[in-house]
N, C-alpha and C. Protein backbone atom coordinates (compact mmCIF):
# COMPACT_ATOMS: atom_id res chain seq x y z
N UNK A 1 -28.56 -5.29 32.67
CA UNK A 1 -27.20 -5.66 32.28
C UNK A 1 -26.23 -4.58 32.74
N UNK A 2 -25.07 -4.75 33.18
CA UNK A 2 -24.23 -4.05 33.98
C UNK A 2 -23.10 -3.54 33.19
N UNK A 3 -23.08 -2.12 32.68
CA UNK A 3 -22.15 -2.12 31.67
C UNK A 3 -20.82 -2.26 32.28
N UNK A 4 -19.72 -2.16 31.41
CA UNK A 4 -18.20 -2.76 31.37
C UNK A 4 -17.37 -1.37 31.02
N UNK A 5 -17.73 -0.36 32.38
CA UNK A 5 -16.50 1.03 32.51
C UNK A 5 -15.59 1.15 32.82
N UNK A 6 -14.42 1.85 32.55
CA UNK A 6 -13.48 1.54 33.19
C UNK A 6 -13.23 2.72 34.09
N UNK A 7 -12.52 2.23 35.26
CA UNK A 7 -12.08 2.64 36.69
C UNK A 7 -10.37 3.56 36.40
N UNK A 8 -10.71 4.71 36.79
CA UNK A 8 -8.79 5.32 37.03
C UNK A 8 -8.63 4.54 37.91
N UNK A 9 -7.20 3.98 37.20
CA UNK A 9 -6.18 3.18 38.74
C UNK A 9 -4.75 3.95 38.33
N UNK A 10 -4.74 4.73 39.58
CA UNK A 10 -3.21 5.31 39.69
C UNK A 10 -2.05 4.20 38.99
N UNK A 11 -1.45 4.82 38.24
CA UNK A 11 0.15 3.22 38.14
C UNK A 11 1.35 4.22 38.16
N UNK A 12 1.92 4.02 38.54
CA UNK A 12 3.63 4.40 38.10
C UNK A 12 4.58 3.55 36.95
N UNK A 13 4.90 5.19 36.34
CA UNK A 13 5.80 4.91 34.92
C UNK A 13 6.99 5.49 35.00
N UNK A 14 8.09 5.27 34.82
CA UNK A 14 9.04 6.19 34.78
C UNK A 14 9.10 7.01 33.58
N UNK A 15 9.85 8.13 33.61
CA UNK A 15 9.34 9.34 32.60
C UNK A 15 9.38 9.10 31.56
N UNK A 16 10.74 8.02 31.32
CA UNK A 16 11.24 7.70 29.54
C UNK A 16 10.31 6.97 28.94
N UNK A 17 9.59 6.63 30.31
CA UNK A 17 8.32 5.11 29.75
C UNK A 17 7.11 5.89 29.00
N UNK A 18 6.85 7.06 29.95
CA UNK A 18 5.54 7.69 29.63
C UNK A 18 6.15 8.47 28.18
N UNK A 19 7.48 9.05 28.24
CA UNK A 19 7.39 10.02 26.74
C UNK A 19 7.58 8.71 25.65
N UNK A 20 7.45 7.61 26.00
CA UNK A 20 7.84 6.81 24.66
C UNK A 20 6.17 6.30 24.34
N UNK A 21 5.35 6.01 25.19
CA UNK A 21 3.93 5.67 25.72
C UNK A 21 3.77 6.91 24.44
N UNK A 22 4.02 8.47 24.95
CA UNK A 22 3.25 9.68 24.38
C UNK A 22 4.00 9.95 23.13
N UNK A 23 5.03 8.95 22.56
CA UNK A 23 5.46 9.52 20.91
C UNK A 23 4.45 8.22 20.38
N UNK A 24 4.19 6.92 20.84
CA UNK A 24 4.00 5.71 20.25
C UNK A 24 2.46 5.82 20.12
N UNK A 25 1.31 6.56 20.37
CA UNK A 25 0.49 6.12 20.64
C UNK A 25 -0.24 7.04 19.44
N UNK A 26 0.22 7.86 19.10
CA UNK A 26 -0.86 8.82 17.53
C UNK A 26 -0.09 7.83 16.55
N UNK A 27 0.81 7.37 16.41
CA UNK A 27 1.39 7.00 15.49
C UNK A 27 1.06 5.56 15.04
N UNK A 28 0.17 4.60 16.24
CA UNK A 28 -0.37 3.99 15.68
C UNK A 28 -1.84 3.62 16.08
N UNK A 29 -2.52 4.96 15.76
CA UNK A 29 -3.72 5.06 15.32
C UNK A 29 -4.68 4.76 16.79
N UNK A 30 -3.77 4.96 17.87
CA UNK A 30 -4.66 5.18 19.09
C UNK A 30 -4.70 6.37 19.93
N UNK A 31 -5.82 6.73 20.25
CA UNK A 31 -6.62 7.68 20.62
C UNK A 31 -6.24 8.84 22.14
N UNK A 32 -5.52 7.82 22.61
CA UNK A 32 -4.98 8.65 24.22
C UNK A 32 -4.16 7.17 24.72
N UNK A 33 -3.42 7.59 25.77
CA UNK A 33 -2.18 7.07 26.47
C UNK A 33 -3.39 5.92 27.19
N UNK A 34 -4.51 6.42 27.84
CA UNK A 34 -4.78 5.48 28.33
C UNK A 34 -5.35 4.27 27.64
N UNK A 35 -5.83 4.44 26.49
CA UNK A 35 -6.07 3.36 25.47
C UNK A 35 -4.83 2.53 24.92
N UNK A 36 -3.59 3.32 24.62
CA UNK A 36 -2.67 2.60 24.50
C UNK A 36 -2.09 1.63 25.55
N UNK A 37 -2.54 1.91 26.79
CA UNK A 37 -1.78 0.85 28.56
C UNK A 37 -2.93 0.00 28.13
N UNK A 38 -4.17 0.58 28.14
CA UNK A 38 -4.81 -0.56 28.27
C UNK A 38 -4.68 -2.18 27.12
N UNK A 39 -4.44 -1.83 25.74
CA UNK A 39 -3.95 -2.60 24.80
C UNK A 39 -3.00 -3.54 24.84
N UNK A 40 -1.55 -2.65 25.66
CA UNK A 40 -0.29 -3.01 26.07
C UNK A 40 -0.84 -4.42 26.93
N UNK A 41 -1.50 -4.01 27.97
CA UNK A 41 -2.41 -4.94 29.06
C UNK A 41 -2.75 -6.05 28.46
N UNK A 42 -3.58 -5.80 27.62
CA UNK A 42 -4.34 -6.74 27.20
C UNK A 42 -3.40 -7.61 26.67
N UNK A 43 -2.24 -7.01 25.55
CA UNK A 43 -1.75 -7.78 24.70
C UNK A 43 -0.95 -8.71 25.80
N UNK A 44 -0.20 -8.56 26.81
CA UNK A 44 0.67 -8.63 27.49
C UNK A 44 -0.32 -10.34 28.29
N UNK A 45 -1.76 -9.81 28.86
CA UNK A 45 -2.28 -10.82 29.43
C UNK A 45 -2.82 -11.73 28.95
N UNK A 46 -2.61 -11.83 26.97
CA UNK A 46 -3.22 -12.77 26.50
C UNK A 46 -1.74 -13.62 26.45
N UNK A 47 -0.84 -13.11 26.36
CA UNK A 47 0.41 -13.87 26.26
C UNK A 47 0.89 -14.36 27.50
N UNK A 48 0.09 -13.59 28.80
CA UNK A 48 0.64 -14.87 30.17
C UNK A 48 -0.51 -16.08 30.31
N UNK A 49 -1.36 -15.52 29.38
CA UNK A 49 -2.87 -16.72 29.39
C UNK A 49 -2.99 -18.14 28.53
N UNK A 50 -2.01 -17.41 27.75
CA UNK A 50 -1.89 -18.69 26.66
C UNK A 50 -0.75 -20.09 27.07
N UNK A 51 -1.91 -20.95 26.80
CA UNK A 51 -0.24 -22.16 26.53
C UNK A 51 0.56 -22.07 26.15
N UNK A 52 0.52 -22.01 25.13
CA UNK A 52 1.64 -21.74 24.40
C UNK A 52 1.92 -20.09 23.97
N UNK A 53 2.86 -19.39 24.85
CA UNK A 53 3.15 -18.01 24.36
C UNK A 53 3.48 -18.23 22.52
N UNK A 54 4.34 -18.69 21.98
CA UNK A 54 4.71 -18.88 20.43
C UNK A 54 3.36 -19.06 20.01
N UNK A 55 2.67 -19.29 20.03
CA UNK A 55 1.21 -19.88 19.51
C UNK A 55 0.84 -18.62 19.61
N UNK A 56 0.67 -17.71 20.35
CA UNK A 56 0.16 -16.26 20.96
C UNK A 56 0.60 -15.30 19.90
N UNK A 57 2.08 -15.55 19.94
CA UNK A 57 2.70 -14.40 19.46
C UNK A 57 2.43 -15.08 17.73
N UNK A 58 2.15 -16.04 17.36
CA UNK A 58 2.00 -16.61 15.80
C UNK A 58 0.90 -15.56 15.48
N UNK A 59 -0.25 -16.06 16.15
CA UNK A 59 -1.34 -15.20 15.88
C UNK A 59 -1.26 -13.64 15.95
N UNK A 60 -0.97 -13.23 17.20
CA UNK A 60 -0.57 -11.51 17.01
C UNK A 60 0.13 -11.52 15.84
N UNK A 61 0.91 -11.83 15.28
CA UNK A 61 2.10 -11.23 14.20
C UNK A 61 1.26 -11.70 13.02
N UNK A 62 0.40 -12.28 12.95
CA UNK A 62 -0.38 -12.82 11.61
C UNK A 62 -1.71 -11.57 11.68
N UNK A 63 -2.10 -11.20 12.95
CA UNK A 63 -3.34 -10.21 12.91
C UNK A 63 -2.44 -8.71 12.57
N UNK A 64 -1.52 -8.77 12.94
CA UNK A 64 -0.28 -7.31 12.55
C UNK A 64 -0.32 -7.35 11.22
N UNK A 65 0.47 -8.48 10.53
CA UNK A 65 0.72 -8.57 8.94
C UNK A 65 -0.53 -8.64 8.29
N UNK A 66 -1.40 -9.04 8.57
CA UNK A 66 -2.85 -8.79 7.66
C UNK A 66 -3.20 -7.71 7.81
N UNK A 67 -3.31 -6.75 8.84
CA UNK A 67 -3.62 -5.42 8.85
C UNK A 67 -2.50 -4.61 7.88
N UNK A 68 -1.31 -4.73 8.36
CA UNK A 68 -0.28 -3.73 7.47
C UNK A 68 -0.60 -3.91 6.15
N UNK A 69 -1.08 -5.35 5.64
CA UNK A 69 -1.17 -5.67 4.02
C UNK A 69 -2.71 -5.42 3.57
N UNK A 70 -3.21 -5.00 4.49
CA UNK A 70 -4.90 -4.20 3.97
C UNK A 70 -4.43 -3.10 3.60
N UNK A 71 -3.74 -2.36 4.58
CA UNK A 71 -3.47 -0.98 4.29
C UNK A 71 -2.38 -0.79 2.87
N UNK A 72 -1.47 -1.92 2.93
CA UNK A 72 -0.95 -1.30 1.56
C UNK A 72 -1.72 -1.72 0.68
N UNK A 73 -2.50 -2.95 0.48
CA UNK A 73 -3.09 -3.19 -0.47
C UNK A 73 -4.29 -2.14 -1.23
N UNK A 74 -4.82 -1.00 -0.15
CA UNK A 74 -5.86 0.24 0.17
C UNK A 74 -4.95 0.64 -0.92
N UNK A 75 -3.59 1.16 -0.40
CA UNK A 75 -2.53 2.38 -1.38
C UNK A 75 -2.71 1.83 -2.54
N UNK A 76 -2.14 0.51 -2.66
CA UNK A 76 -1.38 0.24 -4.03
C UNK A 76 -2.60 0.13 -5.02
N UNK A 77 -4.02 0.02 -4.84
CA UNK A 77 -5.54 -0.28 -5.45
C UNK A 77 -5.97 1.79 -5.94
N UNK A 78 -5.17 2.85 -4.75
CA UNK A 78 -5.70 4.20 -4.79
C UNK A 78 -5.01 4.58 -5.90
N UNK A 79 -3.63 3.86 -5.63
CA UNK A 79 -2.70 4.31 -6.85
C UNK A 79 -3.17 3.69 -8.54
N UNK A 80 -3.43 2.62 -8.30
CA UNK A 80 -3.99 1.92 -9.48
C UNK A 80 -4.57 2.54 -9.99
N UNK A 81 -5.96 3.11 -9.70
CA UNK A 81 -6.75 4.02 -9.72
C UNK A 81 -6.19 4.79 -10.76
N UNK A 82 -5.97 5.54 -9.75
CA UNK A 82 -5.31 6.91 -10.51
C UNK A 82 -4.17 6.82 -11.62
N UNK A 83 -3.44 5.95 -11.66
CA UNK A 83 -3.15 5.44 -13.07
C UNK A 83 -4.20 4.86 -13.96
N UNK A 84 -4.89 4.40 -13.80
CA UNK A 84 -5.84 4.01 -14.48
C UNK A 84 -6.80 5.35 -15.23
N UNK A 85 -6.88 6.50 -14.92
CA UNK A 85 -7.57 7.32 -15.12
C UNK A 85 -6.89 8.10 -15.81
N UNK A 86 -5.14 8.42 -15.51
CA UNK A 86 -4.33 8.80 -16.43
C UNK A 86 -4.05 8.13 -17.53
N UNK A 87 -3.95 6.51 -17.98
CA UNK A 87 -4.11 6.35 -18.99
C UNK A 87 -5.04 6.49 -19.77
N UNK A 88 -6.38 6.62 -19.55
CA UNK A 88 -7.90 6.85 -19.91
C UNK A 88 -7.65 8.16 -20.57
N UNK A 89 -7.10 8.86 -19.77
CA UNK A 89 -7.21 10.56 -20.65
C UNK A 89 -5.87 10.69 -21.49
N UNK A 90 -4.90 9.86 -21.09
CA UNK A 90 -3.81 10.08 -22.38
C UNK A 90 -4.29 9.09 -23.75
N UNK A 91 -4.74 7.82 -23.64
CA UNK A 91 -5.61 7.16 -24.69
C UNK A 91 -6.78 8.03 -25.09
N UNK A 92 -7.49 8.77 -24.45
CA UNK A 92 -8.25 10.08 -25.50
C UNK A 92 -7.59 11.32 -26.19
N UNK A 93 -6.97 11.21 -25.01
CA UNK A 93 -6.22 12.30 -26.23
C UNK A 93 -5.46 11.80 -27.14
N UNK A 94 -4.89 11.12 -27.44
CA UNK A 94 -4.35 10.44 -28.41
C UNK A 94 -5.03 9.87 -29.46
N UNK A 95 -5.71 8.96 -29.03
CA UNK A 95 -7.01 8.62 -29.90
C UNK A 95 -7.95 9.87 -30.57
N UNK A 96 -8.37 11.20 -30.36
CA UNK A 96 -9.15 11.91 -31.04
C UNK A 96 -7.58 13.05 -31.91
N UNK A 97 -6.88 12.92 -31.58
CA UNK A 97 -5.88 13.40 -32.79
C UNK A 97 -5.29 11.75 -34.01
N UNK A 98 -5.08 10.48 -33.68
CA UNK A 98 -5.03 9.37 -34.86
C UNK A 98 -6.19 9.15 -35.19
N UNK A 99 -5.45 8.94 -36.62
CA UNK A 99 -6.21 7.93 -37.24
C UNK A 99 -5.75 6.60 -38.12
N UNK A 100 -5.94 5.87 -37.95
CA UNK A 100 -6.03 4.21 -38.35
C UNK A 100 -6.55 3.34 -39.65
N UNK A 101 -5.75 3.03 -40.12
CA UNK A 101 -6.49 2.71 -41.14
C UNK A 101 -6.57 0.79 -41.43
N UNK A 102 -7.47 0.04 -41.45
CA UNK A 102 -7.25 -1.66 -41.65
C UNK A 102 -7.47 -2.05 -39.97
N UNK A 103 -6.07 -3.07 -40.21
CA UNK A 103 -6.01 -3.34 -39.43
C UNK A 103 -4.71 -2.95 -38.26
N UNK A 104 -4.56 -1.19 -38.68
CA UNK A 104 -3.59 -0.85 -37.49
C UNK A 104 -4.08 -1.20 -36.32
N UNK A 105 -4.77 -0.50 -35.64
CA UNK A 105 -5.02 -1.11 -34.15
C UNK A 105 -4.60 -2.41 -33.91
N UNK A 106 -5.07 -3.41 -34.51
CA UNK A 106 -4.51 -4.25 -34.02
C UNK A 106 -3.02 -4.89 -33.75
N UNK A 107 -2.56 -4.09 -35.25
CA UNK A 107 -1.05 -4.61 -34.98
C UNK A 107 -0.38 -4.03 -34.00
N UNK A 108 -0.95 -2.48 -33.44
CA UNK A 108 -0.83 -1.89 -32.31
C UNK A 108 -0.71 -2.51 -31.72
N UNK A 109 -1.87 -3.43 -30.75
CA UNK A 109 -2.18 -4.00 -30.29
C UNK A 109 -0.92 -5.04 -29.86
N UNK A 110 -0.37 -5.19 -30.69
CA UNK A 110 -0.16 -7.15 -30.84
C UNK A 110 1.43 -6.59 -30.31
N UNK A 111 1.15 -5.78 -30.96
CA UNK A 111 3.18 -5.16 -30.34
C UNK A 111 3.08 -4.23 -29.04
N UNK A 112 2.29 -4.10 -29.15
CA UNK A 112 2.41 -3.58 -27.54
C UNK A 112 2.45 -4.47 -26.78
N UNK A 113 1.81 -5.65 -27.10
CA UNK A 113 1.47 -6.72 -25.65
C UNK A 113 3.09 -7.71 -26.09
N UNK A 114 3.48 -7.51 -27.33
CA UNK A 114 5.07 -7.91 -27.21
C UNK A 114 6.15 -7.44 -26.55
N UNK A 115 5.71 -6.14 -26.17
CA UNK A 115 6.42 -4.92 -25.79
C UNK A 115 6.34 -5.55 -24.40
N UNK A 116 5.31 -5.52 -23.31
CA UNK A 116 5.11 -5.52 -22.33
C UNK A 116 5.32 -6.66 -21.99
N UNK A 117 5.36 -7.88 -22.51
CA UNK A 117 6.01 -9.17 -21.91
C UNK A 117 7.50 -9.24 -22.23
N UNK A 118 8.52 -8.20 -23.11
CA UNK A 118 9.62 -8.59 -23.52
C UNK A 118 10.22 -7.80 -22.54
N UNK A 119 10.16 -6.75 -21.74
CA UNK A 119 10.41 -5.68 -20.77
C UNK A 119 9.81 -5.52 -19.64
N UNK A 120 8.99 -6.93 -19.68
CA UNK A 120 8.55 -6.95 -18.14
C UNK A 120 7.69 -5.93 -17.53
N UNK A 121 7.56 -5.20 -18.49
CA UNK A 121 6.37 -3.79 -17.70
C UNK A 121 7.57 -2.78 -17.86
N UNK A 122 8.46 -2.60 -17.76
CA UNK A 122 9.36 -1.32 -18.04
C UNK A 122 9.70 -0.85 -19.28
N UNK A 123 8.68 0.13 -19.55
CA UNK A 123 8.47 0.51 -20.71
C UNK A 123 9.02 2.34 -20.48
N UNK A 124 9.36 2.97 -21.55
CA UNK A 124 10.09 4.34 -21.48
C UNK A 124 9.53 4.64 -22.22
N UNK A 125 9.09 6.01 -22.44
CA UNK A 125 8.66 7.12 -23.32
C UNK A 125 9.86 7.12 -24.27
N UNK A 126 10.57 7.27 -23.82
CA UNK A 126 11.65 7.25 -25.73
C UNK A 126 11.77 6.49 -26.20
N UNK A 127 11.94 5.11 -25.80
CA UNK A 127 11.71 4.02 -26.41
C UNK A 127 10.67 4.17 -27.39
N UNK A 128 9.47 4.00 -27.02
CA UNK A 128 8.53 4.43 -27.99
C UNK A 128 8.70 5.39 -28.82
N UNK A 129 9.24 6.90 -29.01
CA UNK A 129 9.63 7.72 -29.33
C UNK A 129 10.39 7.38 -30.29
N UNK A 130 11.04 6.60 -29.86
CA UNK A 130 12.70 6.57 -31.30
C UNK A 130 12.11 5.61 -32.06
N UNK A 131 11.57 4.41 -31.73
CA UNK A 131 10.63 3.27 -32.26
C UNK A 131 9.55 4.24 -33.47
N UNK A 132 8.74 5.13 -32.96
CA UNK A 132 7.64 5.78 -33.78
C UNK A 132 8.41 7.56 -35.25
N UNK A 133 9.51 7.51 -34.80
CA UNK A 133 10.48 8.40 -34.91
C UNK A 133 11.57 7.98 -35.13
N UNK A 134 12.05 6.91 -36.15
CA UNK A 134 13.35 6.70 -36.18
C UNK A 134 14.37 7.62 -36.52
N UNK A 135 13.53 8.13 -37.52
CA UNK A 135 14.46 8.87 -38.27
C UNK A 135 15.28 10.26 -37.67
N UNK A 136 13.83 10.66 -36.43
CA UNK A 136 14.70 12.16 -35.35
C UNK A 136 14.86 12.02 -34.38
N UNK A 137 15.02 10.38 -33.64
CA UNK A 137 15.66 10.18 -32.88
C UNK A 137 16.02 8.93 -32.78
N UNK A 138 17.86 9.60 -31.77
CA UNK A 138 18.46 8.70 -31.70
C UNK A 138 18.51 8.29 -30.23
N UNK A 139 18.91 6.90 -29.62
CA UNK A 139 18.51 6.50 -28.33
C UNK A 139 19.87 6.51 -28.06
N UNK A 140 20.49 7.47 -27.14
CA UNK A 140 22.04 6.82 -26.54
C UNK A 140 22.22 6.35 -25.55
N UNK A 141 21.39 5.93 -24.94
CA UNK A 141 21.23 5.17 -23.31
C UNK A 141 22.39 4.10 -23.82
């Protein structure tokens, strides 16, 4: 079987071409200038190959947007995370200084999840604060 190497072929670029080639090409995650022409190539000859160029470019821009939305979806899951682990250790610490008596927890419970559907998730530390503390604080927002 005959492997599939590739050949230097001299090309001419004009200079602005090559320094835009040499800012564009770490930045998205390719390896050297000549990997980036060759891509350019490719992308360029699937779009004179196709019937329909719009059909071409549907698909490229759908294989673009699924990649960009892996990667944020990566962030926004790392970040989760790590909120997730900060509430874990502020619910211990909190939890081994209360104590509860009946059925607090639950009414905890029941108002918090009132809390979080009446504010949509935007919840404030003083809020809670002046709520658990009426009496030494006052909210002037």
């Amino acid at each position: 079987m005959k492997e599939n190497k590739k050949e230097k072929v001299p090309i001419w670029m004009y200079p602005d071409m090559v320094k835009q080639v040499d800012a564009a090409y770490p930045l998205h995650e390719i390896s050297s200038r000549s990997e980036f022409v060759c891509k350019a190539v490719e992308f360029y000859l699937g779009f004179l190959q196709t019937e329909s160029s719009q059909e071409y470019i549907n698909k490229t821009t759908l294989a673009f947007l699924e990649n960009q939305l892996g990667k944020l979806e990566a962030r926004v899951c790392r970040q989760l995370f790590r909120m997730c682990v900060e509430q874990s250790m502020a619910a211990h610490l909190f939890a081994s200084q209360l104590r509860f008596k009946g059925d607090g927890m639950e009414a905890l419970r029941k108002k918090c999840v009132k809390d979080v559907k009446n504010t949509i998730g935007n919840i404030r530390f003083d809020g809670i604060y002046a709520y658990q503390h009426p009496n030494e604080y006052r909210n002037e927002c």
